[in-house]
PDB file of N, CA and C in Angstrom:
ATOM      1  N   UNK A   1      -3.052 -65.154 -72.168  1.00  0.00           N
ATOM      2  CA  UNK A   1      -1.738 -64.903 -71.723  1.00  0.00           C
ATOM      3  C   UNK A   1      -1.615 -65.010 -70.217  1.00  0.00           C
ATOM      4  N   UNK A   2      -2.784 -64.190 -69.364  1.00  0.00           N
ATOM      5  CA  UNK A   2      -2.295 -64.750 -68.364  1.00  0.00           C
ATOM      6  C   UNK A   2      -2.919 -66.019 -67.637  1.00  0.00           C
ATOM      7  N   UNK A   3      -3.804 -66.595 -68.507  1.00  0.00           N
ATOM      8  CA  UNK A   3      -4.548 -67.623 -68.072  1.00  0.00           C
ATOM      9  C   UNK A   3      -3.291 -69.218 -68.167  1.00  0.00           C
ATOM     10  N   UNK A   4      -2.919 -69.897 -67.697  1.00  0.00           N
ATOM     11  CA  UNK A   4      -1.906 -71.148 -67.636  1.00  0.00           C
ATOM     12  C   UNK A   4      -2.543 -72.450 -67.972  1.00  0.00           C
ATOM     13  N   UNK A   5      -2.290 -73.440 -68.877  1.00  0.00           N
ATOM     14  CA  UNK A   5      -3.316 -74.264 -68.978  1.00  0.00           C
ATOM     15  C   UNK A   5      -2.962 -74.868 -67.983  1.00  0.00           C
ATOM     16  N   UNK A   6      -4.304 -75.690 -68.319  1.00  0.00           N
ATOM     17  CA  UNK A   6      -3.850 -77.053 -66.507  1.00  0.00           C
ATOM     18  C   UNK A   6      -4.042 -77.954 -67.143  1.00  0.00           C
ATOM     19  N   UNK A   7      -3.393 -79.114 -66.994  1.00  0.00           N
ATOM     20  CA  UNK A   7      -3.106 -80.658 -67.519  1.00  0.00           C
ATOM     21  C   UNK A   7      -3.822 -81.355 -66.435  1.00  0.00           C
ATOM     22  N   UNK A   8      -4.937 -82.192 -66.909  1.00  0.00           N
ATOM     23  CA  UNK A   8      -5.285 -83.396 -65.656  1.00  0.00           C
ATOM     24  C   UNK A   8      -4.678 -84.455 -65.971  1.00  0.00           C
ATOM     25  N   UNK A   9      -4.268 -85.080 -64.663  1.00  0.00           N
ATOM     26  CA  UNK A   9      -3.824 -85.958 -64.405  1.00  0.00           C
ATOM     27  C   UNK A   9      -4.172 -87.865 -64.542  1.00  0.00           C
ATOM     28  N   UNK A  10      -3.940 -88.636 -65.614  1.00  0.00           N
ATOM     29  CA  UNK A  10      -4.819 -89.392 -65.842  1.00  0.00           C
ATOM     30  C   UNK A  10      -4.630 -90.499 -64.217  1.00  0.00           C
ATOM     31  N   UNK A  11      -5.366 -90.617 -64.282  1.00  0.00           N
ATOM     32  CA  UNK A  11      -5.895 -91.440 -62.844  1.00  0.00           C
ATOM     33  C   UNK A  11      -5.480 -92.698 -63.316  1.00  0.00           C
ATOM     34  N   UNK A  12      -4.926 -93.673 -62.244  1.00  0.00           N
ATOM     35  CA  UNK A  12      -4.463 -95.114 -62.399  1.00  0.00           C
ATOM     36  C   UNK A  12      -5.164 -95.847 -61.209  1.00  0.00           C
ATOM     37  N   UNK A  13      -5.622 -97.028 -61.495  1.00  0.00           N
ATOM     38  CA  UNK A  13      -7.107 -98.011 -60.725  1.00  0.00           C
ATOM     39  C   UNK A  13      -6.585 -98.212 -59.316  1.00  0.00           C
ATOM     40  N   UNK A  14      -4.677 -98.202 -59.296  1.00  0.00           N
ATOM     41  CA  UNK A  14      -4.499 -98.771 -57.892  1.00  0.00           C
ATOM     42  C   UNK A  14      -4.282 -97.329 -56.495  1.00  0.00           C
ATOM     43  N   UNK A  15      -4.162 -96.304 -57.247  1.00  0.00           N
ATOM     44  CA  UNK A  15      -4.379 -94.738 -56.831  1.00  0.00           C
ATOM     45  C   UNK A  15      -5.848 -94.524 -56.252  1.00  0.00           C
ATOM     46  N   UNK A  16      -6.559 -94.963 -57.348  1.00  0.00           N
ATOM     47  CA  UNK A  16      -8.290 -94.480 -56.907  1.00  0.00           C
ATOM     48  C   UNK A  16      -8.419 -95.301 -55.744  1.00  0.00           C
ATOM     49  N   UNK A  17      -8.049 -96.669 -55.644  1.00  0.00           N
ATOM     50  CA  UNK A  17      -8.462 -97.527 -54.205  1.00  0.00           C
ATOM     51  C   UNK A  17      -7.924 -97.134 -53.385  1.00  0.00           C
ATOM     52  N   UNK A  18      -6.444 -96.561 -52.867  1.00  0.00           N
ATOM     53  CA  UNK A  18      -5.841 -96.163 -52.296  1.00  0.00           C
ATOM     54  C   UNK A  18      -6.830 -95.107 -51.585  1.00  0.00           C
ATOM     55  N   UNK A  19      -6.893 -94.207 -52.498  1.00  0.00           N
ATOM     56  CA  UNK A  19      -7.330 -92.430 -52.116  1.00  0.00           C
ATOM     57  C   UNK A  19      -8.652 -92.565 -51.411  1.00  0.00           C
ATOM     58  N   UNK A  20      -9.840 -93.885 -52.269  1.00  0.00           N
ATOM     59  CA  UNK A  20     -11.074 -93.794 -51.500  1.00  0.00           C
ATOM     60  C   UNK A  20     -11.008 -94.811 -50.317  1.00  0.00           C
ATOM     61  N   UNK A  21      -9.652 -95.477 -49.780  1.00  0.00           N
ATOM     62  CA  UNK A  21      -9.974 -95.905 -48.652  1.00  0.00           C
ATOM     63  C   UNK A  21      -9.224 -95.209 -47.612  1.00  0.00           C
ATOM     64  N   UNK A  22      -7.993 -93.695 -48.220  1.00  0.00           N
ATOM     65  CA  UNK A  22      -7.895 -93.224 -47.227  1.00  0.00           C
ATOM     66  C   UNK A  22      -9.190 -92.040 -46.623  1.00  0.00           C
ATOM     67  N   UNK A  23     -10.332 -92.100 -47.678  1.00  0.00           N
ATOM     68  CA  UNK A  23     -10.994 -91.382 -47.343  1.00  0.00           C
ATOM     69  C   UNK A  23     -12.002 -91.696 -46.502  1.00  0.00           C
ATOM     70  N   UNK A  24     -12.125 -93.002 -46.763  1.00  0.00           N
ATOM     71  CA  UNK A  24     -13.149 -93.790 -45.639  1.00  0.00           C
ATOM     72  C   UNK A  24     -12.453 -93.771 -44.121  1.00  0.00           C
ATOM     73  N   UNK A  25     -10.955 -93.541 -44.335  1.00  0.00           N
ATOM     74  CA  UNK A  25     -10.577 -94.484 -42.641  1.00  0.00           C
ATOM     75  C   UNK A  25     -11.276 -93.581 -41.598  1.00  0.00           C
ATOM     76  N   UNK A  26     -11.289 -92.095 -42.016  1.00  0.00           N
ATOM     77  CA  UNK A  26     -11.375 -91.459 -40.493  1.00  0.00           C
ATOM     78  C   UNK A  26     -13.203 -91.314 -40.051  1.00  0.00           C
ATOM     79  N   UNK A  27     -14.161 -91.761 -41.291  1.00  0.00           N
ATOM     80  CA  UNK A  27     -15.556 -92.176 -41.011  1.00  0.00           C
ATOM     81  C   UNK A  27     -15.548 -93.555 -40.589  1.00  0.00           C
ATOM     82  N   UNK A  28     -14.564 -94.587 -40.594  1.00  0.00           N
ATOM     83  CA  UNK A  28     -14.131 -95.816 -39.643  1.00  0.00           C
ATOM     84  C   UNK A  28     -14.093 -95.764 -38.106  1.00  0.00           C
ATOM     85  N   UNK A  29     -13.078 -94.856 -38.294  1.00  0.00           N
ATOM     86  CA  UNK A  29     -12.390 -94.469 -36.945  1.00  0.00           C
ATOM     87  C   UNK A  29     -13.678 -93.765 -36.092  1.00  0.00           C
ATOM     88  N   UNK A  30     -13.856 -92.939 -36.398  1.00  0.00           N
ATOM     89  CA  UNK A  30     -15.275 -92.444 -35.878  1.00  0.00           C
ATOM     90  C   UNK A  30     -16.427 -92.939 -35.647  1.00  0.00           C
ATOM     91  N   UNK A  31     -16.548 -94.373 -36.307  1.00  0.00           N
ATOM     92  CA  UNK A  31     -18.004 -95.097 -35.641  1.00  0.00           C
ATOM     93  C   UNK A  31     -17.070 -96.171 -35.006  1.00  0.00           C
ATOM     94  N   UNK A  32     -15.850 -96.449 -34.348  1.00  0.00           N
ATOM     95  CA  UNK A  32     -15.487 -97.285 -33.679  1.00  0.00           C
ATOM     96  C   UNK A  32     -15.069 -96.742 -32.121  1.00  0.00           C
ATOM     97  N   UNK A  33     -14.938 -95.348 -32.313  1.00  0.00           N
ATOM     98  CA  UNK A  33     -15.093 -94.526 -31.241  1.00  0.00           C
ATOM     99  C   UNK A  33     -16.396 -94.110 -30.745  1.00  0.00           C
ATOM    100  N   UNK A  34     -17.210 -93.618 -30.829  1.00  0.00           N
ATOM    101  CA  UNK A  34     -18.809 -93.850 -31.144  1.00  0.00           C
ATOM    102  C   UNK A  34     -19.332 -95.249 -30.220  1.00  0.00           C
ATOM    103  N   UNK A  35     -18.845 -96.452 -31.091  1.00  0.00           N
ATOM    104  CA  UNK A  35     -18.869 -97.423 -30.043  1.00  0.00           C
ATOM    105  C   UNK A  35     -18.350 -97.649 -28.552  1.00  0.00           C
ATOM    106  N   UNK A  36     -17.084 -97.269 -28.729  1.00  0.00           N
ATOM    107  CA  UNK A  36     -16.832 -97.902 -27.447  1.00  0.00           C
ATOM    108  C   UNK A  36     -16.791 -96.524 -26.452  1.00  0.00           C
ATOM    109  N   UNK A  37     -17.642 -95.115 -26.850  1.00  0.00           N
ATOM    110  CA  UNK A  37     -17.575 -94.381 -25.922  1.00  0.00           C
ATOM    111  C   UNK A  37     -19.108 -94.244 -25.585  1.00  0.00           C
ATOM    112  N   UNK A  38     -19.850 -94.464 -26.558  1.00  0.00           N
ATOM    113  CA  UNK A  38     -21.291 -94.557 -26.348  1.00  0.00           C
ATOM    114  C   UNK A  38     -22.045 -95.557 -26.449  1.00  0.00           C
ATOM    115  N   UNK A  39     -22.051 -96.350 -27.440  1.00  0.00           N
ATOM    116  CA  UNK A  39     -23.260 -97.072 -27.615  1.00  0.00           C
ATOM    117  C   UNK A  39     -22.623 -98.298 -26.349  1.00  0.00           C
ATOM    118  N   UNK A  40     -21.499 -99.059 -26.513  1.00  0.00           N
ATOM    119  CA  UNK A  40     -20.934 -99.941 -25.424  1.00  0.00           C
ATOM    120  C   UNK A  40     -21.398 -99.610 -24.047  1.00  0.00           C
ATOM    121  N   UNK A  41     -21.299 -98.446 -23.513  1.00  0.00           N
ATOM    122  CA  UNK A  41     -21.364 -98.187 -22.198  1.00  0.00           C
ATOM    123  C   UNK A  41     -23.134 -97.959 -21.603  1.00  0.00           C
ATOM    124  N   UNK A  42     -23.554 -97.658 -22.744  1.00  0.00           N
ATOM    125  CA  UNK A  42     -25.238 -97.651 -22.647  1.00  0.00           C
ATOM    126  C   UNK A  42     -25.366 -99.025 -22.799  1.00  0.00           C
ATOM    127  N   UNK A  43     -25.372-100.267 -23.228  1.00  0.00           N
ATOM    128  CA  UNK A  43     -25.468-101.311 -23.358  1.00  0.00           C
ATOM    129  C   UNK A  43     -25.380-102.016 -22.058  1.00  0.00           C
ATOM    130  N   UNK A  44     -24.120-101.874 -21.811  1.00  0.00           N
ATOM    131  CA  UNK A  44     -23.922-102.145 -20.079  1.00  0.00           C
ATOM    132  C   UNK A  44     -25.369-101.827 -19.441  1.00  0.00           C
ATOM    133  N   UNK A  45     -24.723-100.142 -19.072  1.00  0.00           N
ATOM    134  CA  UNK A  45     -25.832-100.036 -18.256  1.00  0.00           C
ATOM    135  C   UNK A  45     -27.321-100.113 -18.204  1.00  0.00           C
ATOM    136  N   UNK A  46     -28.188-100.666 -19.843  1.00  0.00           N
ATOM    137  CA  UNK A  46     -29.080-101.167 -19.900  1.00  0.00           C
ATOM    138  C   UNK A  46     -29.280-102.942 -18.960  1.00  0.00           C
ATOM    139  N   UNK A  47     -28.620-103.728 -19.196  1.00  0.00           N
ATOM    140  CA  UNK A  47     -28.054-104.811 -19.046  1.00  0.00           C
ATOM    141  C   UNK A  47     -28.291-104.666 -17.477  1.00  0.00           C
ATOM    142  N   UNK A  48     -27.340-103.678 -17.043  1.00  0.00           N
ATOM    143  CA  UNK A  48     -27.389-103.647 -15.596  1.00  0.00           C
ATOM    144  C   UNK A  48     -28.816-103.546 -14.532  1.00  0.00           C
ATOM    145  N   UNK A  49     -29.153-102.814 -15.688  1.00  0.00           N
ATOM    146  CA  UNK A  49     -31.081-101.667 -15.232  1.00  0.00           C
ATOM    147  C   UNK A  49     -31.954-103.216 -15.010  1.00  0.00           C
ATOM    148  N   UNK A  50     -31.586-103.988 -16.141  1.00  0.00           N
ATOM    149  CA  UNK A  50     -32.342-105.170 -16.140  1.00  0.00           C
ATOM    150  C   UNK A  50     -32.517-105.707 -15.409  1.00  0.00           C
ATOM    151  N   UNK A  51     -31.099-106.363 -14.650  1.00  0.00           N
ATOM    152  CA  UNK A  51     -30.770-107.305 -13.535  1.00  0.00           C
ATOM    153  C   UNK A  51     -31.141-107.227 -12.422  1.00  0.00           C
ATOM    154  N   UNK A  52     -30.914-105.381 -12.408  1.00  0.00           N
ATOM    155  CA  UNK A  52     -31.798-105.000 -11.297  1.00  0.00           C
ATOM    156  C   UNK A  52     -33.298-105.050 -11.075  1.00  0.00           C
ATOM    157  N   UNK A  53     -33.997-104.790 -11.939  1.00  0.00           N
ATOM    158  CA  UNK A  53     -34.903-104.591 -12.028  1.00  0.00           C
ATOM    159  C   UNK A  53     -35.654-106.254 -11.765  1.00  0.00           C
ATOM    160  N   UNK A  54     -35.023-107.091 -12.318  1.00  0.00           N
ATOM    161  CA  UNK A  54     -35.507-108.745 -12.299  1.00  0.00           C
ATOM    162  C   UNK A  54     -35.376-109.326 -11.136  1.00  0.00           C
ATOM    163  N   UNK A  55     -34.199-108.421 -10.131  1.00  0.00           N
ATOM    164  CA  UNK A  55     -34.215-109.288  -9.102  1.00  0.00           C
ATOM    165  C   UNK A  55     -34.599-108.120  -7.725  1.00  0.00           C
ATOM    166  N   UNK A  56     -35.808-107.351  -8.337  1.00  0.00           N
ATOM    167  CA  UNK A  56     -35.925-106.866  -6.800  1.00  0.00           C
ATOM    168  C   UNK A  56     -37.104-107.981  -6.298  1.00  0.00           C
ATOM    169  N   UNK A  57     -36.841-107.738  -4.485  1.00  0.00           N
ATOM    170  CA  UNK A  57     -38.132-108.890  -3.509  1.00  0.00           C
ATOM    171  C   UNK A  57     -38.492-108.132  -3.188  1.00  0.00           C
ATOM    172  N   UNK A  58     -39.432-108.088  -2.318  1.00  0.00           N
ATOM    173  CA  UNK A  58     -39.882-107.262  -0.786  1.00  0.00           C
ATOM    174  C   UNK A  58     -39.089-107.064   0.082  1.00  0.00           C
ATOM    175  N   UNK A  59     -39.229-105.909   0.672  1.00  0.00           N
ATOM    176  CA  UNK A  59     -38.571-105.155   1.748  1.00  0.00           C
ATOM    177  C   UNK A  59     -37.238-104.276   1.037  1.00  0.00           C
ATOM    178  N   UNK A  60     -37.006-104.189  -0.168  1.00  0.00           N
ATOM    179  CA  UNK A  60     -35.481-103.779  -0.595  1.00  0.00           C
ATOM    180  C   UNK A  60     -36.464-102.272  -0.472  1.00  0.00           C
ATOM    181  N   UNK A  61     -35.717-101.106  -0.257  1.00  0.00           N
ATOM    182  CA  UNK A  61     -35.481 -99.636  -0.319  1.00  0.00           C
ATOM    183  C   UNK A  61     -35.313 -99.721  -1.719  1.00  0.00           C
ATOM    184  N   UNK A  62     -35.946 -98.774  -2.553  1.00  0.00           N
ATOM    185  CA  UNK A  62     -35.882 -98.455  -3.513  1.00  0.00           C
ATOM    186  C   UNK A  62     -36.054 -96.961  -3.723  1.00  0.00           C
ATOM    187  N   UNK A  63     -35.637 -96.181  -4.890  1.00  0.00           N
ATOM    188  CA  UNK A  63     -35.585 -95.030  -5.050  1.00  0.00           C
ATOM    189  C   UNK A  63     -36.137 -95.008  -6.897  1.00  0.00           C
ATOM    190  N   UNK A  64     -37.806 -94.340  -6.967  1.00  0.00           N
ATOM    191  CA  UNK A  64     -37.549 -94.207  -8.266  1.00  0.00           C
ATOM    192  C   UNK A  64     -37.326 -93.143  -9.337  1.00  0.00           C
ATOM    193  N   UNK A  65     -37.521 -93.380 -10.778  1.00  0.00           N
ATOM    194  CA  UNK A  65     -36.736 -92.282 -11.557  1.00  0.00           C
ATOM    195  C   UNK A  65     -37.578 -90.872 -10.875  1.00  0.00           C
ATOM    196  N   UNK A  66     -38.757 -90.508 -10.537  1.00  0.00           N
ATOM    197  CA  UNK A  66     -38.986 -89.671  -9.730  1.00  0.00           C
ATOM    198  C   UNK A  66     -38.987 -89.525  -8.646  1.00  0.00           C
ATOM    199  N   UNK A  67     -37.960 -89.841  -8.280  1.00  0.00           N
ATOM    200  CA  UNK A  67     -37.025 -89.521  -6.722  1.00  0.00           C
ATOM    201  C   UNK A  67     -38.172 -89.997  -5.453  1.00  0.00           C
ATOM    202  N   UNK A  68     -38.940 -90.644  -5.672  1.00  0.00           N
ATOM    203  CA  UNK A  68     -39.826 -91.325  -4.743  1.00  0.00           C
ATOM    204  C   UNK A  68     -38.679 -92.508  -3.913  1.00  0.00           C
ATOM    205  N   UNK A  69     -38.736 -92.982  -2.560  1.00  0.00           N
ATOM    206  CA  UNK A  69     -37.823 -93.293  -1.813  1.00  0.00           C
ATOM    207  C   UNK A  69     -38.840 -93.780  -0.923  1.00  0.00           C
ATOM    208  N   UNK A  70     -38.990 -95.680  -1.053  1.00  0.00           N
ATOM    209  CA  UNK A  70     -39.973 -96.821  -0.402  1.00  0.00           C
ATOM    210  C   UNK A  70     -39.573 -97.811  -0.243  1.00  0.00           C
ATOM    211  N   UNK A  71     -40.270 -98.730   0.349  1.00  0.00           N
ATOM    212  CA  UNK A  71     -39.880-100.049   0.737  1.00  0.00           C
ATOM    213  C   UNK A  71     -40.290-101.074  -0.147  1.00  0.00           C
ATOM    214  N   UNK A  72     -40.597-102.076  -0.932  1.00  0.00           N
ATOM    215  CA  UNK A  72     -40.958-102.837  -1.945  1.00  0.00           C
ATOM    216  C   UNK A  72     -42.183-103.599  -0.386  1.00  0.00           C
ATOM    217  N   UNK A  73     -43.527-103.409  -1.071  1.00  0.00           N
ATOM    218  CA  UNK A  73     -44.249-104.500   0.175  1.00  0.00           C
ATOM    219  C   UNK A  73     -44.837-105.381  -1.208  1.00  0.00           C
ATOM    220  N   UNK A  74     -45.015-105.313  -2.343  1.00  0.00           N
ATOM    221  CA  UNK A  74     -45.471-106.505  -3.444  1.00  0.00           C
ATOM    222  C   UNK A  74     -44.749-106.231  -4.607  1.00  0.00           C
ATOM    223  N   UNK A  75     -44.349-107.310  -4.984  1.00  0.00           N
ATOM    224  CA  UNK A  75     -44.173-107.380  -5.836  1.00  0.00           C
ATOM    225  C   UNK A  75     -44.880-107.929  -7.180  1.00  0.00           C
ATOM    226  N   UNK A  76     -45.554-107.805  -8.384  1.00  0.00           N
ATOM    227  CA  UNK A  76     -46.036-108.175  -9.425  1.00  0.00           C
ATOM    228  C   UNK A  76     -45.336-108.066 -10.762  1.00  0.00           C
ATOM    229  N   UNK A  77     -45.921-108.874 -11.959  1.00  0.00           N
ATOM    230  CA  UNK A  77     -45.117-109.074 -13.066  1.00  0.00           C
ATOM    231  C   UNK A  77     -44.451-107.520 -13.763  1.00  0.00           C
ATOM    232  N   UNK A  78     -45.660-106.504 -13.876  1.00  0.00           N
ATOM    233  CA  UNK A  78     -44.614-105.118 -14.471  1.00  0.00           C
ATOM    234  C   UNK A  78     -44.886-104.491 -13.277  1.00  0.00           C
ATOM    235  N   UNK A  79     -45.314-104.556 -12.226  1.00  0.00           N
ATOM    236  CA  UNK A  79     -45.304-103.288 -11.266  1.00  0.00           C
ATOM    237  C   UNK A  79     -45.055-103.678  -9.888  1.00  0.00           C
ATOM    238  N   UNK A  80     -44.719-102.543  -8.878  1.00  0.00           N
ATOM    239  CA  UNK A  80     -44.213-103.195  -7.781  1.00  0.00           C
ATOM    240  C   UNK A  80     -45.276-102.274  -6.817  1.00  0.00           C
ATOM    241  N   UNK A  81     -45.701-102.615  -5.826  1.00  0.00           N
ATOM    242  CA  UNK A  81     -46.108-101.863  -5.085  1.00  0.00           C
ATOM    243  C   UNK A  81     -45.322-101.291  -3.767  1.00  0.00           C
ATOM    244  N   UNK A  82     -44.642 -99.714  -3.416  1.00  0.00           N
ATOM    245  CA  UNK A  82     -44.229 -99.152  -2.415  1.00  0.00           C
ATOM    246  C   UNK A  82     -44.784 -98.907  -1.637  1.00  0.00           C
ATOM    247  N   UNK A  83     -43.952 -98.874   0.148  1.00  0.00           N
ATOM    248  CA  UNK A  83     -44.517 -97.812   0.852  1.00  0.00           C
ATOM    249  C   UNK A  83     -43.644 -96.683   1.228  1.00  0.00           C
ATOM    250  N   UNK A  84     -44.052 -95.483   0.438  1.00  0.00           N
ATOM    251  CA  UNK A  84     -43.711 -94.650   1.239  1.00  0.00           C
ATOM    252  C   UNK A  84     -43.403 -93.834   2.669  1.00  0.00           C
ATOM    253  N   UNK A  85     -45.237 -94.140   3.254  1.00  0.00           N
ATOM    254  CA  UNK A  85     -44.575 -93.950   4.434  1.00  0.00           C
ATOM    255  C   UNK A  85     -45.630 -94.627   5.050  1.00  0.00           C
ATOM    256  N   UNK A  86     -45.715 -94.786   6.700  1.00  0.00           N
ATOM    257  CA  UNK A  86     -46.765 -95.830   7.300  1.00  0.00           C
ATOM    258  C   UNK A  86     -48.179 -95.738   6.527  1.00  0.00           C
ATOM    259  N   UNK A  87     -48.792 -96.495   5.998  1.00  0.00           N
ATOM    260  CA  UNK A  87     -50.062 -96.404   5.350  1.00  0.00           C
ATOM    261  C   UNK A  87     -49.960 -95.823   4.370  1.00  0.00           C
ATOM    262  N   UNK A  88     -49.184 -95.592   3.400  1.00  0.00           N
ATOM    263  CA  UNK A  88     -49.197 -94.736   1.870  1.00  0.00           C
ATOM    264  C   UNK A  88     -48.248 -95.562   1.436  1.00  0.00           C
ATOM    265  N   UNK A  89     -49.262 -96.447   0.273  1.00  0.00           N
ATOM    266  CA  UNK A  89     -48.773 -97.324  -0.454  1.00  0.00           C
ATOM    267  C   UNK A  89     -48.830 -96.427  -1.928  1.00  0.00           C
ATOM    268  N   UNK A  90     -47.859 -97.040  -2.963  1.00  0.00           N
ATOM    269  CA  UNK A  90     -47.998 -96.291  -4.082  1.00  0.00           C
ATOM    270  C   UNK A  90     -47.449 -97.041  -4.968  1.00  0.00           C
ATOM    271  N   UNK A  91     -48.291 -97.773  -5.788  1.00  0.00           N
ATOM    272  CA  UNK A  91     -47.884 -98.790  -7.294  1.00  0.00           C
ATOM    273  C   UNK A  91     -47.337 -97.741  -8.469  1.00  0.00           C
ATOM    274  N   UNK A  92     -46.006 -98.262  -8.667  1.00  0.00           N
ATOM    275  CA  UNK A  92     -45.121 -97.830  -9.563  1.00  0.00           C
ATOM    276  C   UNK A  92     -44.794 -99.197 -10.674  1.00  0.00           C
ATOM    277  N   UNK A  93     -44.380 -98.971 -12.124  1.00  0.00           N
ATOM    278  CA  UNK A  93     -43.682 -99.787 -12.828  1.00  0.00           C
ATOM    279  C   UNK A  93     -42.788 -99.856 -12.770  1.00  0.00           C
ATOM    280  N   UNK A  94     -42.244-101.313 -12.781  1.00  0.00           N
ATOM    281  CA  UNK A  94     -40.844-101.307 -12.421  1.00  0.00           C
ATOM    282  C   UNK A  94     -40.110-101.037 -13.140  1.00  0.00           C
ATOM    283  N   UNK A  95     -40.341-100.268 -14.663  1.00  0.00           N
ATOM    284  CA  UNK A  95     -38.855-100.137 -15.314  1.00  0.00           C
ATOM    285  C   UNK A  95     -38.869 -98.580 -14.856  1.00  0.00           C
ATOM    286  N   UNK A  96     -39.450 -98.034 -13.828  1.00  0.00           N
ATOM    287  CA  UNK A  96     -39.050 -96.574 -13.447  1.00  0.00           C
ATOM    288  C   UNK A  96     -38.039 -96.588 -12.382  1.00  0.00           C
ATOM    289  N   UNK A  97     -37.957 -97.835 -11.703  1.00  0.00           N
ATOM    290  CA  UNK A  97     -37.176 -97.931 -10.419  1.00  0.00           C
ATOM    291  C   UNK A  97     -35.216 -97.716 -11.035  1.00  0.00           C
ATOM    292  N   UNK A  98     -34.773 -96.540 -10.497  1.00  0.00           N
ATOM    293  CA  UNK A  98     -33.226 -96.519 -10.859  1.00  0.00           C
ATOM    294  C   UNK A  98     -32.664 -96.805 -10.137  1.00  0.00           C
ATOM    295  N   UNK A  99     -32.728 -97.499  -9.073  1.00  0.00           N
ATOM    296  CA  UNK A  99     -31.789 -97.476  -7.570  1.00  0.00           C
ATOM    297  C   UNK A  99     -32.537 -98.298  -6.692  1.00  0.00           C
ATOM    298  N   UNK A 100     -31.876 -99.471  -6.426  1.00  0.00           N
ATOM    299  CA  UNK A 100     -32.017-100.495  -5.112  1.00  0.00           C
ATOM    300  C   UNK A 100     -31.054 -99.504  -4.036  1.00  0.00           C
ATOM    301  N   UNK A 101     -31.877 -99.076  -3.359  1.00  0.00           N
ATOM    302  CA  UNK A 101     -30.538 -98.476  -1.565  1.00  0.00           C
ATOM    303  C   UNK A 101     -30.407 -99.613  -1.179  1.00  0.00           C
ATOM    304  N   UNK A 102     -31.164-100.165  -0.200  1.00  0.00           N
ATOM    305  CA  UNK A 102     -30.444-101.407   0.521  1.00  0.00           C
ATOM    306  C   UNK A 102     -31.343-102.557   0.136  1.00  0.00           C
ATOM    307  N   UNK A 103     -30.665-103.670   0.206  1.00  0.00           N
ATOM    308  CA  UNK A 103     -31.374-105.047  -0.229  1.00  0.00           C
ATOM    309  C   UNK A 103     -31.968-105.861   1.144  1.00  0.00           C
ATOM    310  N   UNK A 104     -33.032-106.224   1.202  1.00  0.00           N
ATOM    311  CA  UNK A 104     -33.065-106.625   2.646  1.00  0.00           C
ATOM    312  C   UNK A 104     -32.872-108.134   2.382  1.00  0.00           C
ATOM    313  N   UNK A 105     -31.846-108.670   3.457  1.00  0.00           N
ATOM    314  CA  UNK A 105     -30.757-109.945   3.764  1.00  0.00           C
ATOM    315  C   UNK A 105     -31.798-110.889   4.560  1.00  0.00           C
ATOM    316  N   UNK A 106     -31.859-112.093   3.893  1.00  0.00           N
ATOM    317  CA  UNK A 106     -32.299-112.879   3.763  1.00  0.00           C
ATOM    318  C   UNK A 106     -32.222-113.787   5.464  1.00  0.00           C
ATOM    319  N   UNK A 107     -33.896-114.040   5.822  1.00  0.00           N
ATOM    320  CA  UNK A 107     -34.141-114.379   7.319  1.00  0.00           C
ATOM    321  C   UNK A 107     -32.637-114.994   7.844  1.00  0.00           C
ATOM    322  N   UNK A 108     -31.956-115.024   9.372  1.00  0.00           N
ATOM    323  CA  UNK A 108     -31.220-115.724   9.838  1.00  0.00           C
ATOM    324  C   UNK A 108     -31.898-117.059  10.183  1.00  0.00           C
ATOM    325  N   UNK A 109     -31.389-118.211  10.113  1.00  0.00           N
ATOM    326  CA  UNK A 109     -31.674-119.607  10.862  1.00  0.00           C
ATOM    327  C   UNK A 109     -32.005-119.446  11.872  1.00  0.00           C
ATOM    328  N   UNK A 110     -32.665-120.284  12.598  1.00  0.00           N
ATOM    329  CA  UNK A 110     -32.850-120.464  14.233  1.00  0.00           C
ATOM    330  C   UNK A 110     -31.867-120.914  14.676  1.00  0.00           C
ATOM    331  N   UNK A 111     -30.622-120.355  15.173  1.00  0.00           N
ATOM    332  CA  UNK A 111     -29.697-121.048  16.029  1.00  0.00           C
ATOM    333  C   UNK A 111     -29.950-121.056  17.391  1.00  0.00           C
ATOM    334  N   UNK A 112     -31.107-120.138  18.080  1.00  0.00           N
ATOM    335  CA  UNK A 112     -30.953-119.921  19.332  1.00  0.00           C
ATOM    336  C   UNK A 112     -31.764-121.878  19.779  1.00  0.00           C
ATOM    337  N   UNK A 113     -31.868-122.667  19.443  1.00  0.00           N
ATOM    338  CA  UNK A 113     -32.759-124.154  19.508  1.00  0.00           C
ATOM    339  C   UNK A 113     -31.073-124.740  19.410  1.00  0.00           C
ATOM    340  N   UNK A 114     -30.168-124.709  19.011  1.00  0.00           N
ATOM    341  CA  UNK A 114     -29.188-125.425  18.910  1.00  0.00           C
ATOM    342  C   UNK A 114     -28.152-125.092  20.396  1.00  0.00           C
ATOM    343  N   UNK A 115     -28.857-123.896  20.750  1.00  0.00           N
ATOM    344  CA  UNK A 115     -27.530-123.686  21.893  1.00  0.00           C
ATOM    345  C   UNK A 115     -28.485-124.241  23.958  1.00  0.00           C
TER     346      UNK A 115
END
């Protein structure tokens, strides 16, 4: 008496597609945000780490991931050799280097022979 029966509802094929793709959208929405707030922007800045990393020479200031702060005097295929300070050299790998400070600019010409 006080129990009410309950009638289920027979389900129709174009309802069920409906319902399970509104259930998918917002696990959509969420790995497309995902992308372009994380994985995109790490991508970059991998990309970036690279470029840097491929095009340091000698003499650029460098700073690495342990806050070490030198001059590039060699360069080699994975490692670079710094100087810290007059006579204290210190071989680091270069995928530790996070920061070129200054790039050192490439010799001037001899103009003083032309004047």
């Amino acid at each position: 008496m006080f129990i009410t029966p309950a009638y289920a509802q027979a389900a129709s094929g174009g309802d069920s597609m409906n319902a399970m793709f509104l259930q998918l959208l917002p696990l959509v929405f969420i790995v497309v945000i995902f992308y372009f707030l994380l994985i995109r922007p790490q991508q970059r800045r991998l990309k970036a780490h690279q470029e840097m990393i491929s095009n340091l020479k000698r003499g650029d200031v460098i700073v690495t991931s342990g806050g070490l702060i030198g001059t590039i005097k060699v360069v080699a295929d994975d490692e670079v050799r710094i100087e810290l300070a007059p006579n204290t050299e210190v071989r680091v790998v270069r995928s530790t280097i996070s920061e070129v400070r200054a790039k050192k600019e490439p010799a001037p010409a001899n103009d003083s022979a032309a004047n």
